[in-house]
PDB file of N, CA and C in Angstrom:
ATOM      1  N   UNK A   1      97.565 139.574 111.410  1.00  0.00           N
ATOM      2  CA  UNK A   1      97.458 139.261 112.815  1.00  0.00           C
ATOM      3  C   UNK A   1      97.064 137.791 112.941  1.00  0.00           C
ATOM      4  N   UNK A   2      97.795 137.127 113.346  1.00  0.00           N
ATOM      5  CA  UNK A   2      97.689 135.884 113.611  1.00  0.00           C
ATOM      6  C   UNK A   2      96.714 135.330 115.217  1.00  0.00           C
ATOM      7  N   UNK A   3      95.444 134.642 114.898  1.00  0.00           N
ATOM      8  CA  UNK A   3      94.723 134.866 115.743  1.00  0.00           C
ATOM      9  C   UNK A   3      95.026 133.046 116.482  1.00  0.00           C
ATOM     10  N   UNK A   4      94.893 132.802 117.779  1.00  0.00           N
ATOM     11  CA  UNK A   4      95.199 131.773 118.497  1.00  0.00           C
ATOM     12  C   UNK A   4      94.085 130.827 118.173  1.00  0.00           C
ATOM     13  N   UNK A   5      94.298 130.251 117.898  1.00  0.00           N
ATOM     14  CA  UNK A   5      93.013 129.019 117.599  1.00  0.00           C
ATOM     15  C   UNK A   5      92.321 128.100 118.897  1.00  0.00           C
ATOM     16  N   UNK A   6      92.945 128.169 119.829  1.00  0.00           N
ATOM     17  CA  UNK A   6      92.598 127.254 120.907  1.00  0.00           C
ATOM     18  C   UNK A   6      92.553 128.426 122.135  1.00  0.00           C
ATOM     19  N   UNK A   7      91.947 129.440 121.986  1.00  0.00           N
ATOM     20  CA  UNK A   7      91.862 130.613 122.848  1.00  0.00           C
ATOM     21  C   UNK A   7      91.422 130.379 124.533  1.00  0.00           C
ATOM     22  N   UNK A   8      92.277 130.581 125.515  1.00  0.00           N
ATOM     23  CA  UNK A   8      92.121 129.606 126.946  1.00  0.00           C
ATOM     24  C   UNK A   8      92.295 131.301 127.501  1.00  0.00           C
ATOM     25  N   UNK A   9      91.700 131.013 128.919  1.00  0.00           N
ATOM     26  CA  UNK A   9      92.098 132.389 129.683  1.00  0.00           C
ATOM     27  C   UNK A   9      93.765 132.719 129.709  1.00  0.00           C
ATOM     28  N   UNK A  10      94.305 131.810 129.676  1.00  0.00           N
ATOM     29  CA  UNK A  10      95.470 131.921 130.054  1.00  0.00           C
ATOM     30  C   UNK A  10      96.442 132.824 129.041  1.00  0.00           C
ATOM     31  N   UNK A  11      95.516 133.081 128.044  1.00  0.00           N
ATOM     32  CA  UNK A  11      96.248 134.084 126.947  1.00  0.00           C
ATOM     33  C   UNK A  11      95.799 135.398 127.501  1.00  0.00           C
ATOM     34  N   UNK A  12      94.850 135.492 128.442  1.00  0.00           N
ATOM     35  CA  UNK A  12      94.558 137.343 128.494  1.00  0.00           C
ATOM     36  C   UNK A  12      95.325 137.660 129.632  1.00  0.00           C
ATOM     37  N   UNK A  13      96.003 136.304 130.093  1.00  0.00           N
ATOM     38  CA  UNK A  13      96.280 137.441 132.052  1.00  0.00           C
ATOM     39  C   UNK A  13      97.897 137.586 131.542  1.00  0.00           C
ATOM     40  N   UNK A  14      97.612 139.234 131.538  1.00  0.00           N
ATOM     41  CA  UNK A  14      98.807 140.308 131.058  1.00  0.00           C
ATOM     42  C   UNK A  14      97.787 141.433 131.168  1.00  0.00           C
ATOM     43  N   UNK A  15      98.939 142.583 131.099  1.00  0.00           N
ATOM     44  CA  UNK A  15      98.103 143.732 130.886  1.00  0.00           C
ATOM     45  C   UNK A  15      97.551 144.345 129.425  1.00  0.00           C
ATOM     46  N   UNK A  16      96.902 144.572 129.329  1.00  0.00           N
ATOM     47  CA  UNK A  16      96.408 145.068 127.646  1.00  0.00           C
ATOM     48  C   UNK A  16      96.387 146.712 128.032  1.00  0.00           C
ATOM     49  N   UNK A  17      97.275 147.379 127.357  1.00  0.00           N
ATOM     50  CA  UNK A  17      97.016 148.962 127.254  1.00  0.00           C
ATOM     51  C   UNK A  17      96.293 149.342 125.720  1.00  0.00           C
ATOM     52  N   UNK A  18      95.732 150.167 126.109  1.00  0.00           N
ATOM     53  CA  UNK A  18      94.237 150.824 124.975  1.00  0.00           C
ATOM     54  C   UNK A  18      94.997 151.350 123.941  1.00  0.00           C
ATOM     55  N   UNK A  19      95.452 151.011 122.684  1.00  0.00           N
ATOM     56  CA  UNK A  19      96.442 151.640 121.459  1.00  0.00           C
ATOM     57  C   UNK A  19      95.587 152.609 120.769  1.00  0.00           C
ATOM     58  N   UNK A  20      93.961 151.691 120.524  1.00  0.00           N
ATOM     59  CA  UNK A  20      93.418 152.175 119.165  1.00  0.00           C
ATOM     60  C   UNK A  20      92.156 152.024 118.969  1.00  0.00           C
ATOM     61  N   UNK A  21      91.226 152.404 117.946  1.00  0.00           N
ATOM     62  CA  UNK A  21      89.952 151.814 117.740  1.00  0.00           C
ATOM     63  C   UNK A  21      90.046 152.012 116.380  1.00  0.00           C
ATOM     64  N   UNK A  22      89.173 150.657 116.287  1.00  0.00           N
ATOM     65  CA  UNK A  22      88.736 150.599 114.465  1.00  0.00           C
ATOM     66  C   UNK A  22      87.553 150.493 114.054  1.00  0.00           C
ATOM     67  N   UNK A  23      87.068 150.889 112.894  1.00  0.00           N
ATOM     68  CA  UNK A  23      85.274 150.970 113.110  1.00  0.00           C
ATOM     69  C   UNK A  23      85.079 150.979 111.306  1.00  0.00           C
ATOM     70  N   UNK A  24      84.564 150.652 110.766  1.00  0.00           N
ATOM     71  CA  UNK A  24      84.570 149.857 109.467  1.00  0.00           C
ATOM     72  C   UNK A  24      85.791 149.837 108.590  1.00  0.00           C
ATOM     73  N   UNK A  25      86.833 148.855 109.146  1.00  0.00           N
ATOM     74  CA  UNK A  25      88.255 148.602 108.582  1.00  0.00           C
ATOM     75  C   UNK A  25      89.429 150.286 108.570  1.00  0.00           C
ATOM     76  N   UNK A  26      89.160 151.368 109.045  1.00  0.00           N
ATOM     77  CA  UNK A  26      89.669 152.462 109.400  1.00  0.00           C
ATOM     78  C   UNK A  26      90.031 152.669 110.898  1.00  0.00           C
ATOM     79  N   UNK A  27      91.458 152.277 111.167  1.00  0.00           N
ATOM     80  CA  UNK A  27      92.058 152.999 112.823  1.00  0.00           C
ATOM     81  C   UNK A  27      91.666 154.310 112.891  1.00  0.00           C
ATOM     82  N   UNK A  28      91.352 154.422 114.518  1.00  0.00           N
ATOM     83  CA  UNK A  28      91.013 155.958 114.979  1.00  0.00           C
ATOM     84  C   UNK A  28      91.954 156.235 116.588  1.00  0.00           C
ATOM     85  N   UNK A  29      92.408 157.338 116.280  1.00  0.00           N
ATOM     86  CA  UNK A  29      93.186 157.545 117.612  1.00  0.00           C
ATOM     87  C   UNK A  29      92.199 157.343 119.070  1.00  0.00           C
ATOM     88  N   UNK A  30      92.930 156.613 119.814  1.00  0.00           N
ATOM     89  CA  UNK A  30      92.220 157.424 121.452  1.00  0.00           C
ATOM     90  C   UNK A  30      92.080 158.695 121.617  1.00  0.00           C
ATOM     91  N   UNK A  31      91.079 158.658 122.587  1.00  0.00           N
ATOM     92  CA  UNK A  31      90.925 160.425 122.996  1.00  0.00           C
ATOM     93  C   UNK A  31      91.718 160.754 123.666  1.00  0.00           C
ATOM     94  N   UNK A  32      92.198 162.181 124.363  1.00  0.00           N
ATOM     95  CA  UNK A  32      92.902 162.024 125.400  1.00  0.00           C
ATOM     96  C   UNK A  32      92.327 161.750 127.199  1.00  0.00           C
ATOM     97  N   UNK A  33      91.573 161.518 127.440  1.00  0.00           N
ATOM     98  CA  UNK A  33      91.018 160.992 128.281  1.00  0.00           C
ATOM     99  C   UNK A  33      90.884 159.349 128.255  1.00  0.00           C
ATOM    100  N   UNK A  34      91.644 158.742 127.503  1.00  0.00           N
ATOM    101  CA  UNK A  34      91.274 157.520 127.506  1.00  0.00           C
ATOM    102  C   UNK A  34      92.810 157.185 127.473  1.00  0.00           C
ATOM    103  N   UNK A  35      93.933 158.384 127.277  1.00  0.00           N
ATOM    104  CA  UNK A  35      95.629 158.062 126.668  1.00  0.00           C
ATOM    105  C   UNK A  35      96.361 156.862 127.217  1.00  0.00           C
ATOM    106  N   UNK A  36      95.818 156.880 129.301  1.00  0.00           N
ATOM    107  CA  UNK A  36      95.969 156.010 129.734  1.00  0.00           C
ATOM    108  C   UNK A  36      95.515 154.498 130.267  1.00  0.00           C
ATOM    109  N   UNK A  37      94.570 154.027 129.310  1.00  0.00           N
ATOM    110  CA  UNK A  37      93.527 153.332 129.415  1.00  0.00           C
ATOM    111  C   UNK A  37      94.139 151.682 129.355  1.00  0.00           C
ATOM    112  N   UNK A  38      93.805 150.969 130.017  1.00  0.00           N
ATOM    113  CA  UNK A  38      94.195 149.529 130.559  1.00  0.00           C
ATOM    114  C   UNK A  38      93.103 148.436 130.677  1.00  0.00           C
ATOM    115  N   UNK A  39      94.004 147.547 130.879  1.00  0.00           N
ATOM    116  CA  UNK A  39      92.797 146.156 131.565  1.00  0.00           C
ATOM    117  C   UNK A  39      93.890 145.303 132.194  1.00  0.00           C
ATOM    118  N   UNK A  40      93.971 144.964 132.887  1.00  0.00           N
ATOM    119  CA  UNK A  40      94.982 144.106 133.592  1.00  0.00           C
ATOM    120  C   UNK A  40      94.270 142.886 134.020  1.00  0.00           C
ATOM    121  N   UNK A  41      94.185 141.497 133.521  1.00  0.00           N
ATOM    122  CA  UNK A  41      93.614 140.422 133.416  1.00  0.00           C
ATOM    123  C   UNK A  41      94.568 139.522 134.835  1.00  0.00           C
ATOM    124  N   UNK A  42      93.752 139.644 135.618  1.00  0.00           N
ATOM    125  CA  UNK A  42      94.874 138.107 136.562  1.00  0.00           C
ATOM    126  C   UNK A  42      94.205 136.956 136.648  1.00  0.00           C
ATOM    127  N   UNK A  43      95.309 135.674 137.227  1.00  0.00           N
ATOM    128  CA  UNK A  43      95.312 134.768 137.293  1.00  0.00           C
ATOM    129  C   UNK A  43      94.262 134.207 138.703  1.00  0.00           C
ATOM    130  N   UNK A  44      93.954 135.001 139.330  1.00  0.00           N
ATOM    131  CA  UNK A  44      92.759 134.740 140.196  1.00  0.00           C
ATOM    132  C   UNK A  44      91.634 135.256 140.137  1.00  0.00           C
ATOM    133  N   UNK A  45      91.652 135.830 138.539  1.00  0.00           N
ATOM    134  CA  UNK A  45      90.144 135.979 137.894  1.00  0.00           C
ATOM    135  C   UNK A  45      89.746 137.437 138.602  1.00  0.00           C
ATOM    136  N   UNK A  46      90.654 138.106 138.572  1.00  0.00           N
ATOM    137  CA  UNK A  46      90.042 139.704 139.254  1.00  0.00           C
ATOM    138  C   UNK A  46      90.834 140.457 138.303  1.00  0.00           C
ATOM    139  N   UNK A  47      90.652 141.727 138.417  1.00  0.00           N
ATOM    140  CA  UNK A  47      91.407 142.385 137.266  1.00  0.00           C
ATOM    141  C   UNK A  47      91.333 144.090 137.845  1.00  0.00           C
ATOM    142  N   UNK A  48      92.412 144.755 137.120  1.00  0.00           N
ATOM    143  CA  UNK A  48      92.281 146.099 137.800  1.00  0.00           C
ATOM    144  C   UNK A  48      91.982 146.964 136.126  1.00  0.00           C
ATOM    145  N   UNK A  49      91.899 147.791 136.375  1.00  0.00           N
ATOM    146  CA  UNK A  49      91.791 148.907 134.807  1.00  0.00           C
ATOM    147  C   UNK A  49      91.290 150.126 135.381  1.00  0.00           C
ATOM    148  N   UNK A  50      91.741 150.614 133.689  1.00  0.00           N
ATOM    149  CA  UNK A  50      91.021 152.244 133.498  1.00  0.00           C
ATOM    150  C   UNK A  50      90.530 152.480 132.506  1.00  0.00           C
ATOM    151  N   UNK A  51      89.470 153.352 132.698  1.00  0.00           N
ATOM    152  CA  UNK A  51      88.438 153.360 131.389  1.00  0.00           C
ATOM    153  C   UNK A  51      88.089 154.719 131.382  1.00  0.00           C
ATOM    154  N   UNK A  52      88.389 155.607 130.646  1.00  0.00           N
ATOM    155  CA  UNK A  52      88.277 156.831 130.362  1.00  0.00           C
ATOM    156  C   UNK A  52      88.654 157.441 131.706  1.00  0.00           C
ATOM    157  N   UNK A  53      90.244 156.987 132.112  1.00  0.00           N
ATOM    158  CA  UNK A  53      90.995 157.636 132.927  1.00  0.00           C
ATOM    159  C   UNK A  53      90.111 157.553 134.522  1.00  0.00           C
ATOM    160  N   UNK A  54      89.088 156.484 134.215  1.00  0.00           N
ATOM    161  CA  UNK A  54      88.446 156.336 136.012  1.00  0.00           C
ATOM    162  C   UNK A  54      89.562 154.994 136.208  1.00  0.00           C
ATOM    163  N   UNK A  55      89.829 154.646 137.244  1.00  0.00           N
ATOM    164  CA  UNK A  55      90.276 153.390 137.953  1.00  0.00           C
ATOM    165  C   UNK A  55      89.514 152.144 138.189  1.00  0.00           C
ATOM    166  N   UNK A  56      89.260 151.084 138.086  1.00  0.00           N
ATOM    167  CA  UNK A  56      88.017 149.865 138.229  1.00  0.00           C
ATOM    168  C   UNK A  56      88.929 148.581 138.707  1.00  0.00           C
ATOM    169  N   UNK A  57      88.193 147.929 139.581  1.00  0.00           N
ATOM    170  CA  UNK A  57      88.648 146.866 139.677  1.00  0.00           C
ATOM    171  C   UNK A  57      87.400 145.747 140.322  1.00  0.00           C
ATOM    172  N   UNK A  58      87.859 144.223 139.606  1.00  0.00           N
ATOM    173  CA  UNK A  58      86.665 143.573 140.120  1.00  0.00           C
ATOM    174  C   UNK A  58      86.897 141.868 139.425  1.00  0.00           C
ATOM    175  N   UNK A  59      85.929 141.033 139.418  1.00  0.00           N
ATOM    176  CA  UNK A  59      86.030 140.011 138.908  1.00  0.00           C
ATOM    177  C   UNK A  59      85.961 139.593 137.613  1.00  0.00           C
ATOM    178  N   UNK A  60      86.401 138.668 137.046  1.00  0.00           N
ATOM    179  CA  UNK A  60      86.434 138.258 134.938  1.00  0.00           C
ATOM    180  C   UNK A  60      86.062 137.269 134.859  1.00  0.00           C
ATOM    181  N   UNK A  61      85.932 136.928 133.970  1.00  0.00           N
ATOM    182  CA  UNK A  61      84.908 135.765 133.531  1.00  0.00           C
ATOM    183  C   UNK A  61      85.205 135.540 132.163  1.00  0.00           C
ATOM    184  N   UNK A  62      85.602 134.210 131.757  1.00  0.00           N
ATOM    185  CA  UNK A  62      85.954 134.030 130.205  1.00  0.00           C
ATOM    186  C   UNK A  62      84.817 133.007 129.793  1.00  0.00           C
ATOM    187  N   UNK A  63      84.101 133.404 128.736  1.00  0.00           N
ATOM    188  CA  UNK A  63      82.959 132.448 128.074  1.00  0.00           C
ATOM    189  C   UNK A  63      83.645 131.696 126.963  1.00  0.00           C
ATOM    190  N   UNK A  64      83.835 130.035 127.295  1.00  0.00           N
ATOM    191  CA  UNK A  64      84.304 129.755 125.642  1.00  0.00           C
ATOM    192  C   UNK A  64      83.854 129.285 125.174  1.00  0.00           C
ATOM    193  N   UNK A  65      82.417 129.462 125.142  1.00  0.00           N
ATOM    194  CA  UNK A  65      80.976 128.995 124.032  1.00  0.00           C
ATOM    195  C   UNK A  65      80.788 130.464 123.200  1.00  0.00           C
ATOM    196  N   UNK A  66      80.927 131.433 124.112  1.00  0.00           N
ATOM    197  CA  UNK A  66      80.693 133.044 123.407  1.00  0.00           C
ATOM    198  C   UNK A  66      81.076 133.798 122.830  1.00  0.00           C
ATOM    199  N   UNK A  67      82.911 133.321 123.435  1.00  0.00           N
ATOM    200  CA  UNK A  67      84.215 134.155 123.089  1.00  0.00           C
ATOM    201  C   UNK A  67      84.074 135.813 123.633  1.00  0.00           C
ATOM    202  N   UNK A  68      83.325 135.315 124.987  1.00  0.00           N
ATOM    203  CA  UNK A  68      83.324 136.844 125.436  1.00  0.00           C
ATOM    204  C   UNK A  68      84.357 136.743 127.043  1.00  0.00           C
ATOM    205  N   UNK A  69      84.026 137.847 127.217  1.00  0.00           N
ATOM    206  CA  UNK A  69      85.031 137.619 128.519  1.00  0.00           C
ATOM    207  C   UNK A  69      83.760 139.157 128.982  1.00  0.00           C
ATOM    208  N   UNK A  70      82.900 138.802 130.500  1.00  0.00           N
ATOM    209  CA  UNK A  70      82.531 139.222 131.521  1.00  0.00           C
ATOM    210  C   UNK A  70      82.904 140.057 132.395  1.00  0.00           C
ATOM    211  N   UNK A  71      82.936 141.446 133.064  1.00  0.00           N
ATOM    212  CA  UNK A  71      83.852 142.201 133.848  1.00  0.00           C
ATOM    213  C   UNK A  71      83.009 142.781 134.492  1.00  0.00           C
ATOM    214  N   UNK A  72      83.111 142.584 136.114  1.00  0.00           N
ATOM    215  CA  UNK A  72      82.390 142.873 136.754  1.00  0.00           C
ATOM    216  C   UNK A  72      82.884 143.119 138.245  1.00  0.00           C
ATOM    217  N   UNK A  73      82.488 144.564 137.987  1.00  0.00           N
ATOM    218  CA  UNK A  73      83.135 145.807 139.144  1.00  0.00           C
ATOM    219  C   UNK A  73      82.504 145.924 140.537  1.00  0.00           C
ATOM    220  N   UNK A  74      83.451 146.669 141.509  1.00  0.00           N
ATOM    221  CA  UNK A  74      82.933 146.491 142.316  1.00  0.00           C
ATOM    222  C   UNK A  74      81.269 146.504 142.995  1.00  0.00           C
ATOM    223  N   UNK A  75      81.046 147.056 142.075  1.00  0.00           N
ATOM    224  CA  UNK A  75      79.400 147.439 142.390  1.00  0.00           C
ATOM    225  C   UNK A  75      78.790 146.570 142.106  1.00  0.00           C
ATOM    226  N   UNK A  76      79.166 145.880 141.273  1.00  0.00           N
ATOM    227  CA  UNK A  76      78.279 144.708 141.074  1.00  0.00           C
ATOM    228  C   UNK A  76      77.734 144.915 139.057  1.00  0.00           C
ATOM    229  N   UNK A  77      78.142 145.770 138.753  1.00  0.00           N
ATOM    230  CA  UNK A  77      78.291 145.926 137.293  1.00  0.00           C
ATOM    231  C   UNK A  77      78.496 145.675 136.310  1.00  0.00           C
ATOM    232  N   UNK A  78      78.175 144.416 135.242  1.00  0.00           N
ATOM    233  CA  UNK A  78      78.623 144.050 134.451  1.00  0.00           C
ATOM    234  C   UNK A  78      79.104 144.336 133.029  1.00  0.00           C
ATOM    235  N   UNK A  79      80.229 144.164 132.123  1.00  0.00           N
ATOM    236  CA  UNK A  79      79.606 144.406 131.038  1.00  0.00           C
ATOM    237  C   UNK A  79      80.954 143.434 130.568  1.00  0.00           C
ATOM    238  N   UNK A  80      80.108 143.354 128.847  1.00  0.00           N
ATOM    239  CA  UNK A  80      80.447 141.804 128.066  1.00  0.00           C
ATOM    240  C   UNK A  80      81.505 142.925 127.137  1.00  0.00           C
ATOM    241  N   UNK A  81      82.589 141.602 126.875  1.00  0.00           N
ATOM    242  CA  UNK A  81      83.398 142.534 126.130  1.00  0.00           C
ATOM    243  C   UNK A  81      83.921 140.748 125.281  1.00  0.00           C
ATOM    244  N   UNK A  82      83.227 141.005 123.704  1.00  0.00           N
ATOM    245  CA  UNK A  82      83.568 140.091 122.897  1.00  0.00           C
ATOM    246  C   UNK A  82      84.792 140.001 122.628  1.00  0.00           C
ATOM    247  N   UNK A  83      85.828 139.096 122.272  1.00  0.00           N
ATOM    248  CA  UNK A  83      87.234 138.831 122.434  1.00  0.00           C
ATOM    249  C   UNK A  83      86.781 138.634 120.400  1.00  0.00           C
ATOM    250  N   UNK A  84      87.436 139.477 119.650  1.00  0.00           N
ATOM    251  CA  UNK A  84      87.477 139.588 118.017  1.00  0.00           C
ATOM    252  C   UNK A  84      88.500 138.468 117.197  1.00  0.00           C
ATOM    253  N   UNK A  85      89.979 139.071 118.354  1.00  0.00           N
ATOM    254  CA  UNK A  85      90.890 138.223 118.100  1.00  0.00           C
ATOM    255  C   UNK A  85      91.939 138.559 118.647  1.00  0.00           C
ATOM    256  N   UNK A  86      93.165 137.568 119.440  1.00  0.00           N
ATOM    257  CA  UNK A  86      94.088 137.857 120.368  1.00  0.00           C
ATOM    258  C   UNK A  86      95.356 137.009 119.404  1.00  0.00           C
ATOM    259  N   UNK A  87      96.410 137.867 120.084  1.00  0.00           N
ATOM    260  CA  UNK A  87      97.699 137.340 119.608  1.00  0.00           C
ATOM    261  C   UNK A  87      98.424 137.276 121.253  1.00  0.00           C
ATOM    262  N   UNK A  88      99.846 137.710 121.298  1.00  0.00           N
ATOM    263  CA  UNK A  88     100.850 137.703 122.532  1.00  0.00           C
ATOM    264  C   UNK A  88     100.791 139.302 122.366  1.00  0.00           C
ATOM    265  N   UNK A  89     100.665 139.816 121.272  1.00  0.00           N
ATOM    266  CA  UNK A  89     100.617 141.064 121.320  1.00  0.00           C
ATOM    267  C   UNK A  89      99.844 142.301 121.228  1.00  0.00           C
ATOM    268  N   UNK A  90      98.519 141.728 120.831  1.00  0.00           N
ATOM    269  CA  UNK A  90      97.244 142.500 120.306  1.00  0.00           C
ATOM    270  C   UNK A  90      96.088 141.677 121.220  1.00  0.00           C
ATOM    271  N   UNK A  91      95.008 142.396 121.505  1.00  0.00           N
ATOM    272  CA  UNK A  91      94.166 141.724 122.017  1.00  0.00           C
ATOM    273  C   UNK A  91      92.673 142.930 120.811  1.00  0.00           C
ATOM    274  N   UNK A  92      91.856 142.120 120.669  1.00  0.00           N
ATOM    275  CA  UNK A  92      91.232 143.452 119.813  1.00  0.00           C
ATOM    276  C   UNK A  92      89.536 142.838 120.687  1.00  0.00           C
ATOM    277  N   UNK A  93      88.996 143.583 121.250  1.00  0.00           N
ATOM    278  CA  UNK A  93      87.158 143.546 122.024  1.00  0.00           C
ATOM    279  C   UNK A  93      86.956 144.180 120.934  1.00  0.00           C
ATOM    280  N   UNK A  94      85.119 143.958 121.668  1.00  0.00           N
ATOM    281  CA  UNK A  94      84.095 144.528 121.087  1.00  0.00           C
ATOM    282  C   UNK A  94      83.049 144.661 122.416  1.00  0.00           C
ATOM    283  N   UNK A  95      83.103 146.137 122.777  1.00  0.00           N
ATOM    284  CA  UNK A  95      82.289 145.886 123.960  1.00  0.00           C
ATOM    285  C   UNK A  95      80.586 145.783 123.593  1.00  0.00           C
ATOM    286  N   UNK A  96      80.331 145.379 124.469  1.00  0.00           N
ATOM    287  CA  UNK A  96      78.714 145.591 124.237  1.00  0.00           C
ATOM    288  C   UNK A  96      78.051 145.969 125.163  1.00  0.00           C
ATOM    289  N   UNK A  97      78.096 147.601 124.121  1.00  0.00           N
ATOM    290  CA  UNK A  97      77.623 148.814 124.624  1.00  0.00           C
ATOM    291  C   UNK A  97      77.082 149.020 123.574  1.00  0.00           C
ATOM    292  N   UNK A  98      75.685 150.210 123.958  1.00  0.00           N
ATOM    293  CA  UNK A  98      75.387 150.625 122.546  1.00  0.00           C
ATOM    294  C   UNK A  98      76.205 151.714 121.796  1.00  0.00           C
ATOM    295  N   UNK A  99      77.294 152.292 122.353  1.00  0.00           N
ATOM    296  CA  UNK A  99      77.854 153.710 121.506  1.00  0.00           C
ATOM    297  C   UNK A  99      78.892 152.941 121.263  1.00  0.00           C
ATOM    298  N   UNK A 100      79.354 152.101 121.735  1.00  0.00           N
ATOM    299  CA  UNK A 100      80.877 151.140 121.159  1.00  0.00           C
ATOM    300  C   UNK A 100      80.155 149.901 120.204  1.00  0.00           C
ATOM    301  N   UNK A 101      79.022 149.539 120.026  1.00  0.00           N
ATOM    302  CA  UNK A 101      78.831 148.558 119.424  1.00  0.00           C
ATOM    303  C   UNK A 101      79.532 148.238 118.171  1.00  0.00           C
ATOM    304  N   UNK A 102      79.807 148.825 117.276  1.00  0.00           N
ATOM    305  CA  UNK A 102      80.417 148.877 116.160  1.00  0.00           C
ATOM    306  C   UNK A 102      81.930 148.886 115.953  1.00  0.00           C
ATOM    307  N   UNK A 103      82.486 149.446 116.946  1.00  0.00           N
ATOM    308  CA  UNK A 103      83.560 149.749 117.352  1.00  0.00           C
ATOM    309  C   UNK A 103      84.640 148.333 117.927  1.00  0.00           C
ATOM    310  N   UNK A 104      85.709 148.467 117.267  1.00  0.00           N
ATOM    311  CA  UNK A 104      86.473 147.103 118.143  1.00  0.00           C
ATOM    312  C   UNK A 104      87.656 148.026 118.501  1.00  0.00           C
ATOM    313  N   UNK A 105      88.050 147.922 120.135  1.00  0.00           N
ATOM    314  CA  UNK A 105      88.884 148.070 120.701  1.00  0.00           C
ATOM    315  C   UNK A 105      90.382 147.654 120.970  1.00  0.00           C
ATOM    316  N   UNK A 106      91.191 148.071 120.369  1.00  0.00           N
ATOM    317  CA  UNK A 106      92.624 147.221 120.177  1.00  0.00           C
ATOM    318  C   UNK A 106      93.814 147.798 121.201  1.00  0.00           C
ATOM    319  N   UNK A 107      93.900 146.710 121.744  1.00  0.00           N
ATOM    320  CA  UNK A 107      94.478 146.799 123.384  1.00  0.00           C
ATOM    321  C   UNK A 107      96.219 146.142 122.591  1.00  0.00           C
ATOM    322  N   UNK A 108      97.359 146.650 123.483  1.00  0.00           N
ATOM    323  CA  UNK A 108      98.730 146.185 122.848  1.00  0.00           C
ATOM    324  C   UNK A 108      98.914 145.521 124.382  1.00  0.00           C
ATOM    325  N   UNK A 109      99.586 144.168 124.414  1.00  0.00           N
ATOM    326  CA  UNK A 109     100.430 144.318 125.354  1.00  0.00           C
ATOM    327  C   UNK A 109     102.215 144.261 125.226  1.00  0.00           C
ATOM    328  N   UNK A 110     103.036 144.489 126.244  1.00  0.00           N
ATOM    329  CA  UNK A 110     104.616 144.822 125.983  1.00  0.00           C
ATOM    330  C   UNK A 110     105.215 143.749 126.576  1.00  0.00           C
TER     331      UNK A 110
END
């Protein structure tokens, strides 16, 4: 996987659909509650998704001191989702959560 070296927002606004998770160098299927799971990144910094088949939508935020990217729902809710490594075709987080901590999330886009 060839990772972008000069990583700008402008590589995430596409949609990323949820493929996979990996958790000490071993892929693990999605659940099925998650089959249809998304992030849709736009260009006016708002974004729509689904996360264990709920619907969300709200504002983004790209850190490029952190390499995190910020998501924050309507409620006012935040949470940090470390960017591992992105291609045109793979996007792979790491949310930071404590039950996903370990866990990196590998999003495809088409």
């Amino acid at each position: 996987m060839t990772v972008y070296q000069n990583l700008n927002k402008n590589s995430l606004l596409k949609r990323w659909d949820l493929y996979t998770y990996e958790m000490d160098q071993k892929q693990y299927k999605t659940a099925k509650a998650e089959k249809d799971d998304y992030i849709h990144f736009k260009s006016n910094m708002t974004f729509v998704s689904k996360f264990e088949g709920k619907a969300e939508s709200g504002h983004w935020m790209y850190n490029t001191n952190g390499s995190y990217i910020e998501l924050i729902d309507g409620d006012g809710e935040k949470l940090k989702a470390f960017v591992i490594s992105i291609t045109a075709e793979h996007l792979v987080l790491q949310f930071d959560l404590d039950e996903l901590r370990n866990i990196n999330a590998i999003y495809r886009s088409h």
